[in-house]
PDB file of N, CA and C in Angstrom:
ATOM      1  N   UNK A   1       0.830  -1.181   0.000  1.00  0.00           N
ATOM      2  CA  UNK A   1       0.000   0.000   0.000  1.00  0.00           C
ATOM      3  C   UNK A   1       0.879   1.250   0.000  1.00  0.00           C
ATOM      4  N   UNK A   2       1.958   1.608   1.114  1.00  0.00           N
ATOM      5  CA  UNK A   2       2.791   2.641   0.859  1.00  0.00           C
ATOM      6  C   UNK A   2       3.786   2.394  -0.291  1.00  0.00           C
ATOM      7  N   UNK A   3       3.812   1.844  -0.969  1.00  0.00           N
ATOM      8  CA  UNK A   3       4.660   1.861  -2.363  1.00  0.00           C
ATOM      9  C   UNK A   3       3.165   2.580  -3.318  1.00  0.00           C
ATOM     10  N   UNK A   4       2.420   2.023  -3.616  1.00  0.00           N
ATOM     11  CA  UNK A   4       1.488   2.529  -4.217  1.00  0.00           C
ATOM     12  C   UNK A   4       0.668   3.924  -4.211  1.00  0.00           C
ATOM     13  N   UNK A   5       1.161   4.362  -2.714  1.00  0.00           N
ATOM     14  CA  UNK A   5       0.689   5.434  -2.502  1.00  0.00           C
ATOM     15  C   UNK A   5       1.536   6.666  -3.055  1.00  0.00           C
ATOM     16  N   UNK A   6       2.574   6.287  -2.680  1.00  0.00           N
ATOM     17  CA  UNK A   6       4.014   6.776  -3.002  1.00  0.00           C
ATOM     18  C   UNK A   6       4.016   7.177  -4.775  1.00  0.00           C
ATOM     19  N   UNK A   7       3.942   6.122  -5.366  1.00  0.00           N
ATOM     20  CA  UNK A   7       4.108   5.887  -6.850  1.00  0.00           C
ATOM     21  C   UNK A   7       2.967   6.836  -7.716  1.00  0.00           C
ATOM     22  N   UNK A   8       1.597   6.748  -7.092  1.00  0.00           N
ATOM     23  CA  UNK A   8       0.629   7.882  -7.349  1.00  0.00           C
ATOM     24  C   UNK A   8       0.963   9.281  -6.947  1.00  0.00           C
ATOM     25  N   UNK A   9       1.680   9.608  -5.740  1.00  0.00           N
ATOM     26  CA  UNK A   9       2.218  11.136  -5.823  1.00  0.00           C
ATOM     27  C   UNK A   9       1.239  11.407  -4.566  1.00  0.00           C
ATOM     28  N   UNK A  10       1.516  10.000  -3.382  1.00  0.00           N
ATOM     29  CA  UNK A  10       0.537  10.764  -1.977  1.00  0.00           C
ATOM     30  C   UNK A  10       1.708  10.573  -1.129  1.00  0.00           C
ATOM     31  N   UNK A  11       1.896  11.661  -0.323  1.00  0.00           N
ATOM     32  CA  UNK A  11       2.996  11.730   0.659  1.00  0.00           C
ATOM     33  C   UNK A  11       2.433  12.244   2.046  1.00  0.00           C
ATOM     34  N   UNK A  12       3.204  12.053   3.017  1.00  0.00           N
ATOM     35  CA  UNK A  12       3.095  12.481   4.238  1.00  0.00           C
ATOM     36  C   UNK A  12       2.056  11.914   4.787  1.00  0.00           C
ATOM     37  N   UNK A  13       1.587  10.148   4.501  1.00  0.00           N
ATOM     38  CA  UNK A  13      -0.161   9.749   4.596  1.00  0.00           C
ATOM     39  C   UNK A  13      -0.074  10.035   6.196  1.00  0.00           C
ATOM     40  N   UNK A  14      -1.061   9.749   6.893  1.00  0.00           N
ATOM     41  CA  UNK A  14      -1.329   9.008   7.965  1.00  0.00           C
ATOM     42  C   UNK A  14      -2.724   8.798   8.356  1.00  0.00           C
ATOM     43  N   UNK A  15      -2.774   7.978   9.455  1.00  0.00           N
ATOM     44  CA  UNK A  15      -4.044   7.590   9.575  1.00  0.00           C
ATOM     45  C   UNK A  15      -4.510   7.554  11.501  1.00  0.00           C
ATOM     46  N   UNK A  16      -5.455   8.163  12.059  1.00  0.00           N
ATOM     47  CA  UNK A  16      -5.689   8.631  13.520  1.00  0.00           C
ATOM     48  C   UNK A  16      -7.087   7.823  13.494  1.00  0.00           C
ATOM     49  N   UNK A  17      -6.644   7.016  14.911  1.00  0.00           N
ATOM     50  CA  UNK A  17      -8.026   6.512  15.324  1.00  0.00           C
ATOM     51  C   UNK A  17      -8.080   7.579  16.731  1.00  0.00           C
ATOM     52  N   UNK A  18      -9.855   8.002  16.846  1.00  0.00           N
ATOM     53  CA  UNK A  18     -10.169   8.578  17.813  1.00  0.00           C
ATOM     54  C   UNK A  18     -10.226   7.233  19.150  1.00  0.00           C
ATOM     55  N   UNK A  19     -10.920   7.782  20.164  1.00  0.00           N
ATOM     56  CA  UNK A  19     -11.458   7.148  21.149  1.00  0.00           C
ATOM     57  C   UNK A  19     -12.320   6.852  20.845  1.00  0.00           C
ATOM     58  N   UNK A  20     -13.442   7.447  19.885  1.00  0.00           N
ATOM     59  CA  UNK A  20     -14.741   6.949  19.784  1.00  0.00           C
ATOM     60  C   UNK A  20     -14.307   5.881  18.848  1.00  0.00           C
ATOM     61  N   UNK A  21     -13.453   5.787  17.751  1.00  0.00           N
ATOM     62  CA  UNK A  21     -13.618   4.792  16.350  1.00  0.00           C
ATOM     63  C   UNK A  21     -13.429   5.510  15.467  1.00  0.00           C
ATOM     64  N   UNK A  22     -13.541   7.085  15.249  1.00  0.00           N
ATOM     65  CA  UNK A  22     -13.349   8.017  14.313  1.00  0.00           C
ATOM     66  C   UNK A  22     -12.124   7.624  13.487  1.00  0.00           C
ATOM     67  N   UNK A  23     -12.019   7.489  12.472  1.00  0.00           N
ATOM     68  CA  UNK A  23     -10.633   6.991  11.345  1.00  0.00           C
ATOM     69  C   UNK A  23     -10.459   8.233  10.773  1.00  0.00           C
ATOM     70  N   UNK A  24      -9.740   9.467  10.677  1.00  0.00           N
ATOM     71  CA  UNK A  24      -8.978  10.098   9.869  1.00  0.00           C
ATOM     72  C   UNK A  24      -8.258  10.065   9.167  1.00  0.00           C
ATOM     73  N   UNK A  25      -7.674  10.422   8.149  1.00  0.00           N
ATOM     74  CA  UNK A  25      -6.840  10.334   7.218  1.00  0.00           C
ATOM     75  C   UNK A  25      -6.373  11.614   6.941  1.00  0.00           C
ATOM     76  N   UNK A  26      -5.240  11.453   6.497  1.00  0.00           N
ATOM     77  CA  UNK A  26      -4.227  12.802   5.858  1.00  0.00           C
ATOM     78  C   UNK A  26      -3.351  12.093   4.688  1.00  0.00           C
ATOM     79  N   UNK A  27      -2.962  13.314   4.001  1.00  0.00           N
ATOM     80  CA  UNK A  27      -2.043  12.878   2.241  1.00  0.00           C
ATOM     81  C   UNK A  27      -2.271  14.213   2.340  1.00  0.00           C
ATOM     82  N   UNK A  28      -0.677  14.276   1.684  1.00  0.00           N
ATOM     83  CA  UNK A  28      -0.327  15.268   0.809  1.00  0.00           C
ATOM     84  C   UNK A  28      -0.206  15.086  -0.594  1.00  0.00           C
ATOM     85  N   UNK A  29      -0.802  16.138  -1.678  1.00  0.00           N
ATOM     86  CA  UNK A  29      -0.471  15.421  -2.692  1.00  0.00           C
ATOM     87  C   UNK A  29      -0.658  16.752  -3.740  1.00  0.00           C
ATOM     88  N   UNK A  30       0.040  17.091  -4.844  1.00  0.00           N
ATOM     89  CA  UNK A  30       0.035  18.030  -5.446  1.00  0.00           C
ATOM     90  C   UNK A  30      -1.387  18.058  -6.078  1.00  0.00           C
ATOM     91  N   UNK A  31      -1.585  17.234  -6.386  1.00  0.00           N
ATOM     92  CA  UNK A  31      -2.777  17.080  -7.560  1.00  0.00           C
ATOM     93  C   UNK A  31      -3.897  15.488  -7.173  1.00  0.00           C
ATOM     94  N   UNK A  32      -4.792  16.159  -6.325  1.00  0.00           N
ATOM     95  CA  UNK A  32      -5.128  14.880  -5.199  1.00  0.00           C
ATOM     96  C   UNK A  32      -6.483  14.050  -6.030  1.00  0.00           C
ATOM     97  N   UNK A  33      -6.964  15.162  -7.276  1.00  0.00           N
ATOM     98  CA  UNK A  33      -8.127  13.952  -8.040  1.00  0.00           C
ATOM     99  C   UNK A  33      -7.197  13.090  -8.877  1.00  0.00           C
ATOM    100  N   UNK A  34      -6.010  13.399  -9.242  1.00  0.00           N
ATOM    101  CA  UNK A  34      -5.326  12.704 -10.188  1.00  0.00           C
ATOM    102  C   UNK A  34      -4.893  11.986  -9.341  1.00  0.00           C
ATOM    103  N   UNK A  35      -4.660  11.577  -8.352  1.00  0.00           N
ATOM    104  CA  UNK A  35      -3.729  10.735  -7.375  1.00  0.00           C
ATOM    105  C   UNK A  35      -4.846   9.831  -6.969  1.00  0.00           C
ATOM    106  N   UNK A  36      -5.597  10.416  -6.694  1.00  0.00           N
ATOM    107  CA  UNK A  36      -7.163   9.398  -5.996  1.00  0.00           C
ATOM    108  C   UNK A  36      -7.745   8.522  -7.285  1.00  0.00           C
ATOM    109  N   UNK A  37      -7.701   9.112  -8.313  1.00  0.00           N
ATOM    110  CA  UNK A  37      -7.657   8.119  -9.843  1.00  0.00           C
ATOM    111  C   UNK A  37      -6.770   6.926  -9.909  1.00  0.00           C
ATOM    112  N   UNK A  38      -5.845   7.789 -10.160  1.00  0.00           N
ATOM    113  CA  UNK A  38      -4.827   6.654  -9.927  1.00  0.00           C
ATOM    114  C   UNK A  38      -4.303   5.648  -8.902  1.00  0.00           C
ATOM    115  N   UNK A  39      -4.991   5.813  -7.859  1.00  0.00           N
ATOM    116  CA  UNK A  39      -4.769   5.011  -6.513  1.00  0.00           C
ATOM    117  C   UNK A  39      -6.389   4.229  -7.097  1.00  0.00           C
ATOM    118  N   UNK A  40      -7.046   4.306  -7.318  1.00  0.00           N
ATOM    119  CA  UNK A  40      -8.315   3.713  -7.963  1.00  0.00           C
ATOM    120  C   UNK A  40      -8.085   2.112  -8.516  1.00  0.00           C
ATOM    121  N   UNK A  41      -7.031   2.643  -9.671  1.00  0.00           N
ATOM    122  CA  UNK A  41      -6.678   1.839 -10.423  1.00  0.00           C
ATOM    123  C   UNK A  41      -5.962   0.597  -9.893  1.00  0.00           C
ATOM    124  N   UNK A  42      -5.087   0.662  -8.850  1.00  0.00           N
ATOM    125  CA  UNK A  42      -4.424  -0.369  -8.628  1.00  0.00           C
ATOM    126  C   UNK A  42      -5.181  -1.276  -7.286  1.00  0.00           C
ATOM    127  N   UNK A  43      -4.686  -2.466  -7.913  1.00  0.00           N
ATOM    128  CA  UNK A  43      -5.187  -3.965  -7.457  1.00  0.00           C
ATOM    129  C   UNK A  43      -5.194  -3.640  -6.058  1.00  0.00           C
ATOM    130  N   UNK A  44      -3.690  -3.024  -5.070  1.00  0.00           N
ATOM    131  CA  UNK A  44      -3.904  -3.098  -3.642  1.00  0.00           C
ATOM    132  C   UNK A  44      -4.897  -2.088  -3.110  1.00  0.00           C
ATOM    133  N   UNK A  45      -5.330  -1.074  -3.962  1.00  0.00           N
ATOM    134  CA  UNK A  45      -6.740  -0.147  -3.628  1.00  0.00           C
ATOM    135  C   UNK A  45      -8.202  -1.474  -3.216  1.00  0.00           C
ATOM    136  N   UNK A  46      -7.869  -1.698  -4.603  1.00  0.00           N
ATOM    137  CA  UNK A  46      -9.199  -2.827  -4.323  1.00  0.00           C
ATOM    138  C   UNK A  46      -9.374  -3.980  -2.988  1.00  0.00           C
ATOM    139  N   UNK A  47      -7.826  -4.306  -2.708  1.00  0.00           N
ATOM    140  CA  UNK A  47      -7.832  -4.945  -1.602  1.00  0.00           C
ATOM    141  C   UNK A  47      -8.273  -4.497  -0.400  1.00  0.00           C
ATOM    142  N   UNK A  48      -7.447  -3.590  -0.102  1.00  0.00           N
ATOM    143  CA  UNK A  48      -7.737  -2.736   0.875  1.00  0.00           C
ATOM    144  C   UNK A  48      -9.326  -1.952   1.227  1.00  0.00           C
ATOM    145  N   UNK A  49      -9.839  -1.815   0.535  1.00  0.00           N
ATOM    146  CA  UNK A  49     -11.361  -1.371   0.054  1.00  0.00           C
ATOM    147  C   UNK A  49     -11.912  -2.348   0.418  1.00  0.00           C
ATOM    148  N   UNK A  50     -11.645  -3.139   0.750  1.00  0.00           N
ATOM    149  CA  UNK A  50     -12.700  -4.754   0.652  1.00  0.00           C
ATOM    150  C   UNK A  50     -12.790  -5.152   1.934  1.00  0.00           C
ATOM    151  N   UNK A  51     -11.301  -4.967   2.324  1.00  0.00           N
ATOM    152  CA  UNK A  51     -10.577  -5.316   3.912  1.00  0.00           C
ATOM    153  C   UNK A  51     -11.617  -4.056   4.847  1.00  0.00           C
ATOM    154  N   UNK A  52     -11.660  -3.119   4.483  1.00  0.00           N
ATOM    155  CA  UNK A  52     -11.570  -1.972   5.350  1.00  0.00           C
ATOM    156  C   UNK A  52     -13.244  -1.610   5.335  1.00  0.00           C
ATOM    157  N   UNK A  53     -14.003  -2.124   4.664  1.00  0.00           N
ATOM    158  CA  UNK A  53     -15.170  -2.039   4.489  1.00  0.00           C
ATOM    159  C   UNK A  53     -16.341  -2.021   5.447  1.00  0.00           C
ATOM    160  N   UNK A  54     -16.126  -3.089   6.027  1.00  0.00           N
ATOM    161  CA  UNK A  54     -17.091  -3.205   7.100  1.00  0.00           C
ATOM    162  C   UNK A  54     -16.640  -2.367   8.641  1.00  0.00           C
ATOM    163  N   UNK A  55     -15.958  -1.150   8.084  1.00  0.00           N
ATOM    164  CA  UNK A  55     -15.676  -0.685   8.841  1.00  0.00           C
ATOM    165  C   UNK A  55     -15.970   0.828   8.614  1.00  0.00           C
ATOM    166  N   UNK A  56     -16.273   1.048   7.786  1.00  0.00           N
ATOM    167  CA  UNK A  56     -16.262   2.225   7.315  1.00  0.00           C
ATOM    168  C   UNK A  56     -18.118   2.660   7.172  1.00  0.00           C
ATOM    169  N   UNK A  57     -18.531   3.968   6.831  1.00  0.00           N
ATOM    170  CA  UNK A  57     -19.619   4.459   6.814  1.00  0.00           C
ATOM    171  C   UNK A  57     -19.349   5.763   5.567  1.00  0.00           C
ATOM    172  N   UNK A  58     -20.266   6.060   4.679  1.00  0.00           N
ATOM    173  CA  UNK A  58     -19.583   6.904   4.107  1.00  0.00           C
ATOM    174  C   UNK A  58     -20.061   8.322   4.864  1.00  0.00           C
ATOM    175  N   UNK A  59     -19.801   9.708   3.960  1.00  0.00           N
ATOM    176  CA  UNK A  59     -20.178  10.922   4.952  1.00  0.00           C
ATOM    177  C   UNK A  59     -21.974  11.509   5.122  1.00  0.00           C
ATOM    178  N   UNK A  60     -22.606  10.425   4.536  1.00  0.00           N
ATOM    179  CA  UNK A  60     -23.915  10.726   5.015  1.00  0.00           C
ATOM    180  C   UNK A  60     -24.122   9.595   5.905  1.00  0.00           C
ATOM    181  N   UNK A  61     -23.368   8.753   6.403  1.00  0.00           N
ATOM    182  CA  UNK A  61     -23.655   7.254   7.951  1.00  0.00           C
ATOM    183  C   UNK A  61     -24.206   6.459   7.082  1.00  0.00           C
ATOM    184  N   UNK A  62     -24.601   5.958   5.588  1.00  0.00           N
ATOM    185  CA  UNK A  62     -24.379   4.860   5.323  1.00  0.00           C
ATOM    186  C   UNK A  62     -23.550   3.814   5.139  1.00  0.00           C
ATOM    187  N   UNK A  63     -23.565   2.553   6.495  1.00  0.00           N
ATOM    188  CA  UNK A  63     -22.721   1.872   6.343  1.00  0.00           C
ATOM    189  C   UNK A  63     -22.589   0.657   5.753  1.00  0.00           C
ATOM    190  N   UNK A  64     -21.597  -0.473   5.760  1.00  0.00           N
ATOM    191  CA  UNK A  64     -21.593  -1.304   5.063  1.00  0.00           C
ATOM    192  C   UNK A  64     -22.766  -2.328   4.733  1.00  0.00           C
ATOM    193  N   UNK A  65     -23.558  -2.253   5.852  1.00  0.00           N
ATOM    194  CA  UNK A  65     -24.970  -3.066   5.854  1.00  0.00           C
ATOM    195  C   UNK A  65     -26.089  -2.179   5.193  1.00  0.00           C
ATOM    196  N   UNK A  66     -25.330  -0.966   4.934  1.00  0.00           N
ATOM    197  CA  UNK A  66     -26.837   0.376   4.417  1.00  0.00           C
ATOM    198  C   UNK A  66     -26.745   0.714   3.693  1.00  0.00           C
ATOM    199  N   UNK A  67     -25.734   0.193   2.403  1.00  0.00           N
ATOM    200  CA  UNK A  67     -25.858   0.496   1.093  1.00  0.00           C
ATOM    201  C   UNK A  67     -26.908   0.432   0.015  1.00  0.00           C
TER     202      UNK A  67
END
């Protein structure tokens, strides 16, 4: 995943869990729709997307069971 992230042009990632469960994220990236495209594309996106799923909610609280 950090090779891939890297190779698309995302730097400085990280990732903060709150106390509640809250997941944040940070990237730096010059040009972040072209980087989020291209992080799209590759196979370990899809993995990771799959893995991380039932964990996630998107920004209106539909979650993996409320799609």
């Amino acid at each position: 995943m950090r090779a891939a992230l890297g190779a698309v042009g995302w730097h400085n990632c990280s990732l903060h869990v709150c106390q509640d469960g809250l997941l944040v994220g940070y990237v730096e990236t010059d040009d972040f729709a072209g980087a989020q495209a291209a992080m799209a594309a590759t196979g370990v996106n899809a993995r990771w997307q799959a893995e991380v799923a039932e964990y996630c909610e998107d920004l209106d609280g539909r979650g993996p069971t409320r799609r």
